[in-house]
ModelCIF file with pLDDT and N, C-alpha, C, O atoms, coordinates in Angstrom:
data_MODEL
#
_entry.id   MODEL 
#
_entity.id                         1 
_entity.type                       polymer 
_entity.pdbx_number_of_molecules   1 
#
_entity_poly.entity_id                      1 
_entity_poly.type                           'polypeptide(L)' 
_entity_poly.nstd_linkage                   no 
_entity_poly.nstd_monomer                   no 
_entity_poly.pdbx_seq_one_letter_code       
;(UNK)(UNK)(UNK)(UNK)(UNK)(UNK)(UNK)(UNK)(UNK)(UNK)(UNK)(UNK)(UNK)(UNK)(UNK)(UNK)
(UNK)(UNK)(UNK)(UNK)(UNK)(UNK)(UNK)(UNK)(UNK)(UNK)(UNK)(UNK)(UNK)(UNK)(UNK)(UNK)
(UNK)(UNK)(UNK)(UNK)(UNK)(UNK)(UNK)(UNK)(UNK)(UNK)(UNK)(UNK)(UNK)(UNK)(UNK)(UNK)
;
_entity_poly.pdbx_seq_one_letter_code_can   XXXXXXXXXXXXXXXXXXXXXXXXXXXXXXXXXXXXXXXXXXXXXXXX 
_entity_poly.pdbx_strand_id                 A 
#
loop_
_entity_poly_seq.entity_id 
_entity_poly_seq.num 
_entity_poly_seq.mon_id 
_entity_poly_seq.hetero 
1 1  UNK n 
1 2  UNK n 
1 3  UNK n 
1 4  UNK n 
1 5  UNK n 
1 6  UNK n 
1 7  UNK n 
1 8  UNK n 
1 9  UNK n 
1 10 UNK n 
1 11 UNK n 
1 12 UNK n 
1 13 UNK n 
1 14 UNK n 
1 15 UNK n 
1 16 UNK n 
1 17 UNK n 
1 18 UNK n 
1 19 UNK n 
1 20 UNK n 
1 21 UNK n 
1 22 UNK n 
1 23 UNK n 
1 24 UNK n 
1 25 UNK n 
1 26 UNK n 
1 27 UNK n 
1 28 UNK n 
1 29 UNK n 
1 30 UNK n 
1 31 UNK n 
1 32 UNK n 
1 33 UNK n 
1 34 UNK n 
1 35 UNK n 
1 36 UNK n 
1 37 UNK n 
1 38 UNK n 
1 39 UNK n 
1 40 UNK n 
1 41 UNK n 
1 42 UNK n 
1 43 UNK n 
1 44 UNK n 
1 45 UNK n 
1 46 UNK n 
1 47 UNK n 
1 48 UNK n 
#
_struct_asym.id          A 
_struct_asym.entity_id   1 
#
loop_
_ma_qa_metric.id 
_ma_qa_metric.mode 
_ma_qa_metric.name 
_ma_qa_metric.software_group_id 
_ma_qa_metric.type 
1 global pLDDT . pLDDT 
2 local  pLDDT . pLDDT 
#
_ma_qa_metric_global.metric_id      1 
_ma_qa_metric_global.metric_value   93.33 
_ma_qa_metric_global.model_id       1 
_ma_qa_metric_global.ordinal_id     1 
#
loop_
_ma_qa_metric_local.label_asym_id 
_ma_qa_metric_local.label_comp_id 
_ma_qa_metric_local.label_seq_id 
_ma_qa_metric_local.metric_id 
_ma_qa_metric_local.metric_value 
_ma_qa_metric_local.model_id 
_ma_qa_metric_local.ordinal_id 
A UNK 1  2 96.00 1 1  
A UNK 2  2 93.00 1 2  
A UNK 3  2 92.00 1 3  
A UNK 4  2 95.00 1 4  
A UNK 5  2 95.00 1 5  
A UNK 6  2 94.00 1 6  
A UNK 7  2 94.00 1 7  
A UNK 8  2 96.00 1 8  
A UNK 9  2 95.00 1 9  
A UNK 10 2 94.00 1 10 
A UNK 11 2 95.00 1 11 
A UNK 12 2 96.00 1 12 
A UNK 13 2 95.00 1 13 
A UNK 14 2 95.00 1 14 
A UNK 15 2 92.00 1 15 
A UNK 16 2 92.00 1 16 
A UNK 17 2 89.00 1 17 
A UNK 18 2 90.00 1 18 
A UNK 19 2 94.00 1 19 
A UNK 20 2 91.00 1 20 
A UNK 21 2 94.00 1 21 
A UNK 22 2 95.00 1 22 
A UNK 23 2 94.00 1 23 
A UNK 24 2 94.00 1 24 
A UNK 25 2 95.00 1 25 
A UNK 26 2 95.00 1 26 
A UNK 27 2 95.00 1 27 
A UNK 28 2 96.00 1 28 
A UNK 29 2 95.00 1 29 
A UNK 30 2 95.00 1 30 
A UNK 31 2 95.00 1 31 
A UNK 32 2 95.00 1 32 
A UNK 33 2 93.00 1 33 
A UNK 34 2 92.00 1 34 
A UNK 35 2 93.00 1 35 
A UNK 36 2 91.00 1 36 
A UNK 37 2 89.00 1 37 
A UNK 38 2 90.00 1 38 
A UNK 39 2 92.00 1 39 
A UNK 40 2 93.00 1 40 
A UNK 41 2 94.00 1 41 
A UNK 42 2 93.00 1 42 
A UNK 43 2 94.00 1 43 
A UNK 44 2 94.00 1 44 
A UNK 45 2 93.00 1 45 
A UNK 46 2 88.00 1 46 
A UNK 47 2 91.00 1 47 
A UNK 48 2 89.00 1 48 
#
loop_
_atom_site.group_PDB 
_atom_site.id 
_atom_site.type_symbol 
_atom_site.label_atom_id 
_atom_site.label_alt_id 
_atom_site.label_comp_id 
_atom_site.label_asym_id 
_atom_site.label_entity_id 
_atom_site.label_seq_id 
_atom_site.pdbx_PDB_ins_code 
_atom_site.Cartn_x 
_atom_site.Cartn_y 
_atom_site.Cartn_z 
_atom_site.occupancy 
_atom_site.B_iso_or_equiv 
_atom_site.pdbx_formal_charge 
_atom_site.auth_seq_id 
_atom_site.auth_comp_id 
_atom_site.auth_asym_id 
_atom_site.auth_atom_id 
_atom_site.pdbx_PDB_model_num 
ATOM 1   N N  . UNK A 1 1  ? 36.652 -17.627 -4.975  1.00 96.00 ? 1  UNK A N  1 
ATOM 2   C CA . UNK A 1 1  ? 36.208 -18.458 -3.844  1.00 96.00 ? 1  UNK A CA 1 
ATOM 3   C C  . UNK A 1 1  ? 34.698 -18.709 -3.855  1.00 96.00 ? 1  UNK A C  1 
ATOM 4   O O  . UNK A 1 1  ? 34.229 -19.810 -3.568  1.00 96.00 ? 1  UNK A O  1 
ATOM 5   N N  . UNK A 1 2  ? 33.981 -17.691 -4.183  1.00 93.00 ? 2  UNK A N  1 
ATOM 6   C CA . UNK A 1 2  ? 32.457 -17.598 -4.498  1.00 93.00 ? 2  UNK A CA 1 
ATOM 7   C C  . UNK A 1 2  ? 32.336 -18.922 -5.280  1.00 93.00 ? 2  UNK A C  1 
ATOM 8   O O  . UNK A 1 2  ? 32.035 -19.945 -4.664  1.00 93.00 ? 2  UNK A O  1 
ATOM 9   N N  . UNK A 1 3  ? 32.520 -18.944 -6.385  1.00 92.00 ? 3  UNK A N  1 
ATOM 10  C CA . UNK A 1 3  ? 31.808 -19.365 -7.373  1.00 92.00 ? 3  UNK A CA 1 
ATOM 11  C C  . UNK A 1 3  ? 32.598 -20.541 -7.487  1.00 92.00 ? 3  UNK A C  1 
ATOM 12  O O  . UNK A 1 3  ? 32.509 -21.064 -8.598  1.00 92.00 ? 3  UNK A O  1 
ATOM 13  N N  . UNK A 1 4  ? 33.492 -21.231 -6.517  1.00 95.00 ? 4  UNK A N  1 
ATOM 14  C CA . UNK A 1 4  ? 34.051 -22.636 -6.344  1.00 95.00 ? 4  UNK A CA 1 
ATOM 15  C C  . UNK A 1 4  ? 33.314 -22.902 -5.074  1.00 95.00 ? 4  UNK A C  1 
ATOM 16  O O  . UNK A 1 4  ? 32.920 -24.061 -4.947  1.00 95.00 ? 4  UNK A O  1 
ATOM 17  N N  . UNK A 1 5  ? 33.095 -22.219 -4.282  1.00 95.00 ? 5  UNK A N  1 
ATOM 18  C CA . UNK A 1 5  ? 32.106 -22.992 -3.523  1.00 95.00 ? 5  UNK A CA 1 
ATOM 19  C C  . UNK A 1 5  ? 30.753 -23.008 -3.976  1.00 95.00 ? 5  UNK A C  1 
ATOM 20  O O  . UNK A 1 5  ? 30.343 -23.988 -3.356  1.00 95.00 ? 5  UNK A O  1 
ATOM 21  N N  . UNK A 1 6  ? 29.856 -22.621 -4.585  1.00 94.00 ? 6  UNK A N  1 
ATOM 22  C CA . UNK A 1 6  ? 29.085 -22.534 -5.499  1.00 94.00 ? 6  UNK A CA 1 
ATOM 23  C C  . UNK A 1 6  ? 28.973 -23.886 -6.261  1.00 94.00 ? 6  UNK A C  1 
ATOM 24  O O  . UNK A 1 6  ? 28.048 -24.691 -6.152  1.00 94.00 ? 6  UNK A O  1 
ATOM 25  N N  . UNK A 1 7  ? 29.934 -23.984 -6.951  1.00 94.00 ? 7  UNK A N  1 
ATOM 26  C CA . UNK A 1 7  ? 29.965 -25.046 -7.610  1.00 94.00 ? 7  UNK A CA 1 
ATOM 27  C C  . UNK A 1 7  ? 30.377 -26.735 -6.990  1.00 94.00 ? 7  UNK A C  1 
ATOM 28  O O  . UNK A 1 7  ? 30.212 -27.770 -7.636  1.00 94.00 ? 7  UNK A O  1 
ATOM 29  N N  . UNK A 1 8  ? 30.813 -26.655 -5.898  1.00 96.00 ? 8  UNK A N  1 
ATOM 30  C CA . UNK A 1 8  ? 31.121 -27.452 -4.996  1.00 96.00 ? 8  UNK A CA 1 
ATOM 31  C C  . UNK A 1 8  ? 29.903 -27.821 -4.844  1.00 96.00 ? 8  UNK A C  1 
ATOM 32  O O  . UNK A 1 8  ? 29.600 -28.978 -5.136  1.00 96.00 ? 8  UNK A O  1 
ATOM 33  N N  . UNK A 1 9  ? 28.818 -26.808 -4.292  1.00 95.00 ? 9  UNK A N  1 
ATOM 34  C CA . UNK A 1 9  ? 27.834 -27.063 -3.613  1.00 95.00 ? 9  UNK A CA 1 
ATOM 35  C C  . UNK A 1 9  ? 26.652 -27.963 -4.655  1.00 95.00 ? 9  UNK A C  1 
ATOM 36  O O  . UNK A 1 9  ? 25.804 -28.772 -4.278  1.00 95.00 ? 9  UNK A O  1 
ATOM 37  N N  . UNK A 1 10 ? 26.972 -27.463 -6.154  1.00 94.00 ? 10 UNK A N  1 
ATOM 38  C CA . UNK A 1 10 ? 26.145 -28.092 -6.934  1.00 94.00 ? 10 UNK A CA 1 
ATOM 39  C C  . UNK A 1 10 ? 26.412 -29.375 -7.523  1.00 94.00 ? 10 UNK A C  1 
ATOM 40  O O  . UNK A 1 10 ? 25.578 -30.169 -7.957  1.00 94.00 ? 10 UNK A O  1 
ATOM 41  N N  . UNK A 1 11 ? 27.798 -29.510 -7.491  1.00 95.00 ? 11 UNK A N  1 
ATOM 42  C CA . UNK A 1 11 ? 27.993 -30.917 -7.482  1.00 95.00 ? 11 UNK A CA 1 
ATOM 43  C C  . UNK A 1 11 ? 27.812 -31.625 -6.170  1.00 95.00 ? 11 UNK A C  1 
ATOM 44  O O  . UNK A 1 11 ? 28.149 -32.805 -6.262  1.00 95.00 ? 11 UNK A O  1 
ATOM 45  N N  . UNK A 1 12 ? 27.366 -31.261 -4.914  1.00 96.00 ? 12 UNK A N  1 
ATOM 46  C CA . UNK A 1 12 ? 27.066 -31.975 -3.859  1.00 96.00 ? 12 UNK A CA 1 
ATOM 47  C C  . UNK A 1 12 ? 25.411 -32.561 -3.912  1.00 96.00 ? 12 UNK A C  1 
ATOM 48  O O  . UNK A 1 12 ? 24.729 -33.291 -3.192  1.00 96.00 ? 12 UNK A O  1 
ATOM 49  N N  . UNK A 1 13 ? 25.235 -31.920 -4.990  1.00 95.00 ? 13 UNK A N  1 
ATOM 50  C CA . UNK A 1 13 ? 23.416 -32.454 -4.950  1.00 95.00 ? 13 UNK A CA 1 
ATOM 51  C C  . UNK A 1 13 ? 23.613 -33.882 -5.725  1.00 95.00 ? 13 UNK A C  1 
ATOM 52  O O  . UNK A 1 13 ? 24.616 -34.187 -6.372  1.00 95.00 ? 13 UNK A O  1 
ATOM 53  N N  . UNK A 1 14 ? 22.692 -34.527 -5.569  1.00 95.00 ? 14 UNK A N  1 
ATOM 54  C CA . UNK A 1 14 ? 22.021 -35.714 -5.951  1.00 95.00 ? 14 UNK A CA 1 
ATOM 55  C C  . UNK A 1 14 ? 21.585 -35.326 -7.626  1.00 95.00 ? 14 UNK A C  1 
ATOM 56  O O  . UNK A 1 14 ? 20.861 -34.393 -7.974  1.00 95.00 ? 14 UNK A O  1 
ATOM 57  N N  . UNK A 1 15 ? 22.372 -36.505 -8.666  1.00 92.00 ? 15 UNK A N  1 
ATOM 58  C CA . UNK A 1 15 ? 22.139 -35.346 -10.188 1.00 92.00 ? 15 UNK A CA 1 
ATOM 59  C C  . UNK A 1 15 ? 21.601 -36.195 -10.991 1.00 92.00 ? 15 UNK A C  1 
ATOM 60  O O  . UNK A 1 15 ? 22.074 -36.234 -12.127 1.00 92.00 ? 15 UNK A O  1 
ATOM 61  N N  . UNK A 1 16 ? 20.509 -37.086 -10.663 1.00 92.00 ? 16 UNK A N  1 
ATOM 62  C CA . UNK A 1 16 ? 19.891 -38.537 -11.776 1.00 92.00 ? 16 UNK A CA 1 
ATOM 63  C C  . UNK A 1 16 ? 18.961 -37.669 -11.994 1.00 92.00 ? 16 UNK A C  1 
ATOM 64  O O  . UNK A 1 16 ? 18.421 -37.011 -11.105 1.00 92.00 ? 16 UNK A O  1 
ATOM 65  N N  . UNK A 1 17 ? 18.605 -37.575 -13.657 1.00 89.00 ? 17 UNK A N  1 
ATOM 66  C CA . UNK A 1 17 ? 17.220 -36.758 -14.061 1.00 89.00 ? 17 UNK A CA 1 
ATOM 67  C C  . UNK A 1 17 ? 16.190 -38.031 -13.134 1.00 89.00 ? 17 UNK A C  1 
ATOM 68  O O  . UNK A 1 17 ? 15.442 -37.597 -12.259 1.00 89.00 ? 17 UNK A O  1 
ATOM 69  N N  . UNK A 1 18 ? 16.217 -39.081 -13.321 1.00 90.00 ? 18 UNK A N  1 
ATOM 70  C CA . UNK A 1 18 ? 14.674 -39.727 -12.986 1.00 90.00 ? 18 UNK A CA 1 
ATOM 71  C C  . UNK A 1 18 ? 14.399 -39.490 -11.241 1.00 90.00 ? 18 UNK A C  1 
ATOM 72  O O  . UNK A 1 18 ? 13.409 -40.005 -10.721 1.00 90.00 ? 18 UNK A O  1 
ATOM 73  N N  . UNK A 1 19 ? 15.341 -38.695 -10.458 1.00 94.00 ? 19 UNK A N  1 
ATOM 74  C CA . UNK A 1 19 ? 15.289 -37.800 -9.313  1.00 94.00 ? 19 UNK A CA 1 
ATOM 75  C C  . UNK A 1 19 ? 14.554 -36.673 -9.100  1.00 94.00 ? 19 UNK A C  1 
ATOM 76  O O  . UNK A 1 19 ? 14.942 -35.526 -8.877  1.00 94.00 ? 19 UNK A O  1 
ATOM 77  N N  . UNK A 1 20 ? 13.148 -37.240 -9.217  1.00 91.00 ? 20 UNK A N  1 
ATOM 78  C CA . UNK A 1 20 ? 12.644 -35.376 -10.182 1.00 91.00 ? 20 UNK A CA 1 
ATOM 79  C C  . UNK A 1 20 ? 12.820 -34.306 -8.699  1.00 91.00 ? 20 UNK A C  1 
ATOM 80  O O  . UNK A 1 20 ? 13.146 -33.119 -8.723  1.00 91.00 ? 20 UNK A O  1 
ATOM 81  N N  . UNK A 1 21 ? 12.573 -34.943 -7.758  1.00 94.00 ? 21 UNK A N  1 
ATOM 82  C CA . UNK A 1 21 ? 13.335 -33.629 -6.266  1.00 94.00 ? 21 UNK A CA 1 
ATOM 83  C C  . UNK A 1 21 ? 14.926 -33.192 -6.634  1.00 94.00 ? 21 UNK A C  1 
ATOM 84  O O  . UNK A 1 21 ? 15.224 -32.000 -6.707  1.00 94.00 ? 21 UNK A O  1 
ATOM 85  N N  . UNK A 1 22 ? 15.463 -33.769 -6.755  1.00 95.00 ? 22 UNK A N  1 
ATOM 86  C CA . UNK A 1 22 ? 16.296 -33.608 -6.618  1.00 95.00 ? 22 UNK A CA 1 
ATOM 87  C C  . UNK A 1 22 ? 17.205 -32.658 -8.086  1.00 95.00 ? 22 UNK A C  1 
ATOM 88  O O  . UNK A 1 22 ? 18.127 -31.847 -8.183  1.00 95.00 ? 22 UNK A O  1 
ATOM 89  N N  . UNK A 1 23 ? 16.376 -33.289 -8.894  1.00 94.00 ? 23 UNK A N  1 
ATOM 90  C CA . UNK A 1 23 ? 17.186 -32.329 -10.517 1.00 94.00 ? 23 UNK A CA 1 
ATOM 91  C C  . UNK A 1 23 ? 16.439 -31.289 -10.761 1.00 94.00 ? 23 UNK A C  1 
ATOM 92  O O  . UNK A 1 23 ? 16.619 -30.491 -11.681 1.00 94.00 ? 23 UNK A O  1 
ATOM 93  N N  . UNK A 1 24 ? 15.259 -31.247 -9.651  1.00 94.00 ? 24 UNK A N  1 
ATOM 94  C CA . UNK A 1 24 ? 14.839 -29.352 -9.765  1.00 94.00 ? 24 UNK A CA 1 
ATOM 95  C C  . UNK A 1 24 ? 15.188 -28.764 -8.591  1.00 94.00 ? 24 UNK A C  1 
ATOM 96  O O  . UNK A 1 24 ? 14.451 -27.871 -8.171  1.00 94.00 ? 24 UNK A O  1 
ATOM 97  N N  . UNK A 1 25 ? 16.275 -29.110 -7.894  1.00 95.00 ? 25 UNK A N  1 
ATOM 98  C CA . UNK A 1 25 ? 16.922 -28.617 -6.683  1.00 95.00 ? 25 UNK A CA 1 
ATOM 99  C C  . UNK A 1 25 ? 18.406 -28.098 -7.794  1.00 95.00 ? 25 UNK A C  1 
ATOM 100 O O  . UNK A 1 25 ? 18.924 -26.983 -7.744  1.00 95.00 ? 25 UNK A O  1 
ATOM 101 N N  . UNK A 1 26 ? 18.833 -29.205 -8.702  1.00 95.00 ? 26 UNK A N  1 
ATOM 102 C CA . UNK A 1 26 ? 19.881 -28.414 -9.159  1.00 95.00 ? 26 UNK A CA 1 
ATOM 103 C C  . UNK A 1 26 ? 19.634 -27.634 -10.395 1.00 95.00 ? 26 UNK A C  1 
ATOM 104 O O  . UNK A 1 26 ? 20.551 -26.888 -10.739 1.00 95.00 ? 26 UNK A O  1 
ATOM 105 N N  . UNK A 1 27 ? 18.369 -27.673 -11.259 1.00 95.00 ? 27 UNK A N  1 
ATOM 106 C CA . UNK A 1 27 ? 18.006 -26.512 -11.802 1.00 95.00 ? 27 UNK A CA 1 
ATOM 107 C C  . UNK A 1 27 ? 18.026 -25.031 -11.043 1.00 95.00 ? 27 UNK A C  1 
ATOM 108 O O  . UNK A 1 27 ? 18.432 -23.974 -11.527 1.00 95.00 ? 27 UNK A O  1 
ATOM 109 N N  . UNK A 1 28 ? 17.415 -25.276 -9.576  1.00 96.00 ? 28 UNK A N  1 
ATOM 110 C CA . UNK A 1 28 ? 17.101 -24.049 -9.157  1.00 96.00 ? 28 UNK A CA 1 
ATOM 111 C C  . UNK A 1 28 ? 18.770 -23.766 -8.770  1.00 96.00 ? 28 UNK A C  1 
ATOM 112 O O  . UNK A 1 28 ? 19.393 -22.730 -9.006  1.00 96.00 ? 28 UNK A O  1 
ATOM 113 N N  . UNK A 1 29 ? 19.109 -24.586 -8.334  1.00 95.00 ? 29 UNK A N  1 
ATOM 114 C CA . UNK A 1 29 ? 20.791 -23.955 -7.914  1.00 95.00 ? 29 UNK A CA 1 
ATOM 115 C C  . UNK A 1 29 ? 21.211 -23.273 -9.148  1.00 95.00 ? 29 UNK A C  1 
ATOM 116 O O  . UNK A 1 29 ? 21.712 -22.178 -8.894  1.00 95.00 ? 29 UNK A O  1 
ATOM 117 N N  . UNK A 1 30 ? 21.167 -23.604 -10.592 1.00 95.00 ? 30 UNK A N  1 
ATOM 118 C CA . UNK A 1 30 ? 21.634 -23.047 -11.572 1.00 95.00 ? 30 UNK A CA 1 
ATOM 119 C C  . UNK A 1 30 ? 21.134 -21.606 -11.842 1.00 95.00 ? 30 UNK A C  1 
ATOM 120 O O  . UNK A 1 30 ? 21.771 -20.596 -12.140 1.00 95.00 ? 30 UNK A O  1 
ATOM 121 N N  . UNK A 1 31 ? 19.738 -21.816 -11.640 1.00 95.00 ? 31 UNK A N  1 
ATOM 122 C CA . UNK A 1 31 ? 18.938 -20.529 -12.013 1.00 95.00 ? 31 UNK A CA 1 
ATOM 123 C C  . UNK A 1 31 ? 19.452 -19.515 -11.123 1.00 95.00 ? 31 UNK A C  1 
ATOM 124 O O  . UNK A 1 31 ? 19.514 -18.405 -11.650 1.00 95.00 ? 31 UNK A O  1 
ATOM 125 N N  . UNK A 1 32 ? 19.849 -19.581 -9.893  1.00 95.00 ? 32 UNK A N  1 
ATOM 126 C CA . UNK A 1 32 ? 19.898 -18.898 -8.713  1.00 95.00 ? 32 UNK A CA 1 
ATOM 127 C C  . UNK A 1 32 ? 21.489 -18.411 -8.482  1.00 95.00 ? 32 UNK A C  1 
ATOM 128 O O  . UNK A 1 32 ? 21.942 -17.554 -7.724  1.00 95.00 ? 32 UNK A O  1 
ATOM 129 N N  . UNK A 1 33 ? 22.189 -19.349 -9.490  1.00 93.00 ? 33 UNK A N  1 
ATOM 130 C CA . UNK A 1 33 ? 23.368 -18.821 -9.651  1.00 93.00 ? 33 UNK A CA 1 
ATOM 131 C C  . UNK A 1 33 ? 23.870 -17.957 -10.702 1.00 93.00 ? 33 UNK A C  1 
ATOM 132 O O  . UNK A 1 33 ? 24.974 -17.414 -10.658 1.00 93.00 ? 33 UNK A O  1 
ATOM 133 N N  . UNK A 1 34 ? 23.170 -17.862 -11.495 1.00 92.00 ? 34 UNK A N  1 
ATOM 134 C CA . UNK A 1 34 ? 23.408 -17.266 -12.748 1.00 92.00 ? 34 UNK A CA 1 
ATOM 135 C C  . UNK A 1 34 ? 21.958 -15.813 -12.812 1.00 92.00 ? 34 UNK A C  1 
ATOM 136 O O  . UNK A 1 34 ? 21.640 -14.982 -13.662 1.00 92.00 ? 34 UNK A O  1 
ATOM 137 N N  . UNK A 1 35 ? 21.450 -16.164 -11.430 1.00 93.00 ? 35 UNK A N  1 
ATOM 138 C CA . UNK A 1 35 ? 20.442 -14.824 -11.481 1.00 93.00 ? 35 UNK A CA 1 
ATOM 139 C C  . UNK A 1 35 ? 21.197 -13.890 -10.476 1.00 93.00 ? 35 UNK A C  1 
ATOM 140 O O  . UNK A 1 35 ? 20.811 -12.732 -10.633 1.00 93.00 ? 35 UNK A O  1 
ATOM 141 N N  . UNK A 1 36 ? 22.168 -14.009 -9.471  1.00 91.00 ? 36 UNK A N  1 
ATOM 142 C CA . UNK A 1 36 ? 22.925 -13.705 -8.526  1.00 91.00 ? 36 UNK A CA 1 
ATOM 143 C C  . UNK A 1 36 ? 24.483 -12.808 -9.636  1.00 91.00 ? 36 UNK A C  1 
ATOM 144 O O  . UNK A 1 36 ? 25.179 -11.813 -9.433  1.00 91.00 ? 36 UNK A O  1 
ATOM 145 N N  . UNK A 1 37 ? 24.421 -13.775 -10.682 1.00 89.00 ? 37 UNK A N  1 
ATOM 146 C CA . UNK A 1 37 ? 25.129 -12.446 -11.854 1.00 89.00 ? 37 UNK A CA 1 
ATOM 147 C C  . UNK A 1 37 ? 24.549 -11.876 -12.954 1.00 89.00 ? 37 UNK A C  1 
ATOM 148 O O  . UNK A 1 37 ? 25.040 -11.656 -14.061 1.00 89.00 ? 37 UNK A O  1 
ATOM 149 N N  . UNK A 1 38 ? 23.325 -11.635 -12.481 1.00 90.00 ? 38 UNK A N  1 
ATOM 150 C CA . UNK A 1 38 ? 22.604 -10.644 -13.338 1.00 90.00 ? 38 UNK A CA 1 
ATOM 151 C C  . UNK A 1 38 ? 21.929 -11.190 -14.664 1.00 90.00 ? 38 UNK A C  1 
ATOM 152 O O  . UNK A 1 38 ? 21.754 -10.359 -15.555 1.00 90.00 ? 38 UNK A O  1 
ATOM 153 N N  . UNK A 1 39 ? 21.665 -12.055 -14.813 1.00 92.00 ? 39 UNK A N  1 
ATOM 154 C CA . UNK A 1 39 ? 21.219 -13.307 -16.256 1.00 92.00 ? 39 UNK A CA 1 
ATOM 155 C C  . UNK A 1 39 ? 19.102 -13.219 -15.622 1.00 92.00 ? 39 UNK A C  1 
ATOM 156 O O  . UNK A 1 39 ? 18.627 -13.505 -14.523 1.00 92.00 ? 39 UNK A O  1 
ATOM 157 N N  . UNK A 1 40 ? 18.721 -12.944 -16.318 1.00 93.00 ? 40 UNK A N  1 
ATOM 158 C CA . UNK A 1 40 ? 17.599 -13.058 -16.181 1.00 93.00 ? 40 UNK A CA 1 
ATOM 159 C C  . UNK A 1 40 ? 17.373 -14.632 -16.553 1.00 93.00 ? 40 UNK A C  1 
ATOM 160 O O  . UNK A 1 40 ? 17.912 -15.172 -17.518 1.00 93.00 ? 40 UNK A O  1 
ATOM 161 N N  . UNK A 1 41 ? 16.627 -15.184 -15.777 1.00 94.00 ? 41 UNK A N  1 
ATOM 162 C CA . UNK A 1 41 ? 16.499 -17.210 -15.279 1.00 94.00 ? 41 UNK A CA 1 
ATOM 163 C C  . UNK A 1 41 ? 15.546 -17.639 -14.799 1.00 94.00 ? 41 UNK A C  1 
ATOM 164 O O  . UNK A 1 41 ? 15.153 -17.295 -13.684 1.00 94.00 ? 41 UNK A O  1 
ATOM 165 N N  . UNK A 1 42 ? 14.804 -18.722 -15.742 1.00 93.00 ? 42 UNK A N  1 
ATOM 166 C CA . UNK A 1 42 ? 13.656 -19.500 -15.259 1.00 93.00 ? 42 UNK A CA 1 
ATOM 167 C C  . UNK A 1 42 ? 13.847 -20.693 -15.459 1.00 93.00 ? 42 UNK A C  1 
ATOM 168 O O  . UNK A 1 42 ? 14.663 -21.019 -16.321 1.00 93.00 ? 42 UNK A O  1 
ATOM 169 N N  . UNK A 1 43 ? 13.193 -21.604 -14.765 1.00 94.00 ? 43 UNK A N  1 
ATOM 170 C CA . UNK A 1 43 ? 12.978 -22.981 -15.112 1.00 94.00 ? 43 UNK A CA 1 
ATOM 171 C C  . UNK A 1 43 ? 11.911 -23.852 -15.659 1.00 94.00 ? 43 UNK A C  1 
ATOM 172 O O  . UNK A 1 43 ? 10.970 -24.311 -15.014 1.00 94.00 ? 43 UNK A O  1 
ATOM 173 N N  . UNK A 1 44 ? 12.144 -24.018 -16.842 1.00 94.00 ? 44 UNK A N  1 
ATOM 174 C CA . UNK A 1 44 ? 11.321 -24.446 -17.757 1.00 94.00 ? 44 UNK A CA 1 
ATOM 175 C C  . UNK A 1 44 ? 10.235 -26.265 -17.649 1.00 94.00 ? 44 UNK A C  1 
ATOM 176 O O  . UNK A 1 44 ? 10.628 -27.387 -17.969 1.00 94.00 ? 44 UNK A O  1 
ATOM 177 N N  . UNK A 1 45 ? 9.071  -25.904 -17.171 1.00 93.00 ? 45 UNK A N  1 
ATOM 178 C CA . UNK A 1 45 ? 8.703  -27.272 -16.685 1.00 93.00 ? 45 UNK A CA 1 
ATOM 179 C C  . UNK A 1 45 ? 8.099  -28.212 -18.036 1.00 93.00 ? 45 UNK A C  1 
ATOM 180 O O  . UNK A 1 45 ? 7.160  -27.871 -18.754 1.00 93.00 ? 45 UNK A O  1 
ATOM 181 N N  . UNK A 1 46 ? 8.736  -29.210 -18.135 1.00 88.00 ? 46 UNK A N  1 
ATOM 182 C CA . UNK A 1 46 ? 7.823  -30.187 -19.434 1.00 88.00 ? 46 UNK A CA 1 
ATOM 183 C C  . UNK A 1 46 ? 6.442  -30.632 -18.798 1.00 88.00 ? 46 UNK A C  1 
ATOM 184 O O  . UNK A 1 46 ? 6.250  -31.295 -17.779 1.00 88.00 ? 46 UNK A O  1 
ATOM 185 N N  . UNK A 1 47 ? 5.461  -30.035 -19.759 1.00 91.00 ? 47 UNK A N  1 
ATOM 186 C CA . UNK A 1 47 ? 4.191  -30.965 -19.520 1.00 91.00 ? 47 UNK A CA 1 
ATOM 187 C C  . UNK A 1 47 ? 3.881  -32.424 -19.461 1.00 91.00 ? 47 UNK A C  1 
ATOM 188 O O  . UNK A 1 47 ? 2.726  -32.780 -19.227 1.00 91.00 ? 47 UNK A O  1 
ATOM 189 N N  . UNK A 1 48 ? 4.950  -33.395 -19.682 1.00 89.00 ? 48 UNK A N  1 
ATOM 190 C CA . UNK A 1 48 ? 5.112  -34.650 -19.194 1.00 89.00 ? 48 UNK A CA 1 
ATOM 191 C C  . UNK A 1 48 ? 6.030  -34.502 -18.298 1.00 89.00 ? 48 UNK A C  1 
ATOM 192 O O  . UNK A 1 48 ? 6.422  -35.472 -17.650 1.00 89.00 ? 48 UNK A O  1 
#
């Protein structure tokens, strides 16, 4: 149930890379889901 609502929730975000709010809202959802099972997780920023 966790981890389908979880994933519900991340397909509820807004997912166009040229969205830059919005596709580091679902980076962080990723990071935050996979740090919640123990995965050490960062998000990697491009200098452009």
């Amino acid at each position: 149930p966790q981890v389908l609502r979880e994933f519900a929730d991340l397909l509820a975000l807004p997912n166009v890379a040229s969205d830059s709010v919005n596709i580091r809202r679902n980076a962080d959802a990723i990071v935050a889901a996979f740090a919640r099972r123990g995965i050490a997780m960062r998000r990697l920023e491009s200098p452009t």
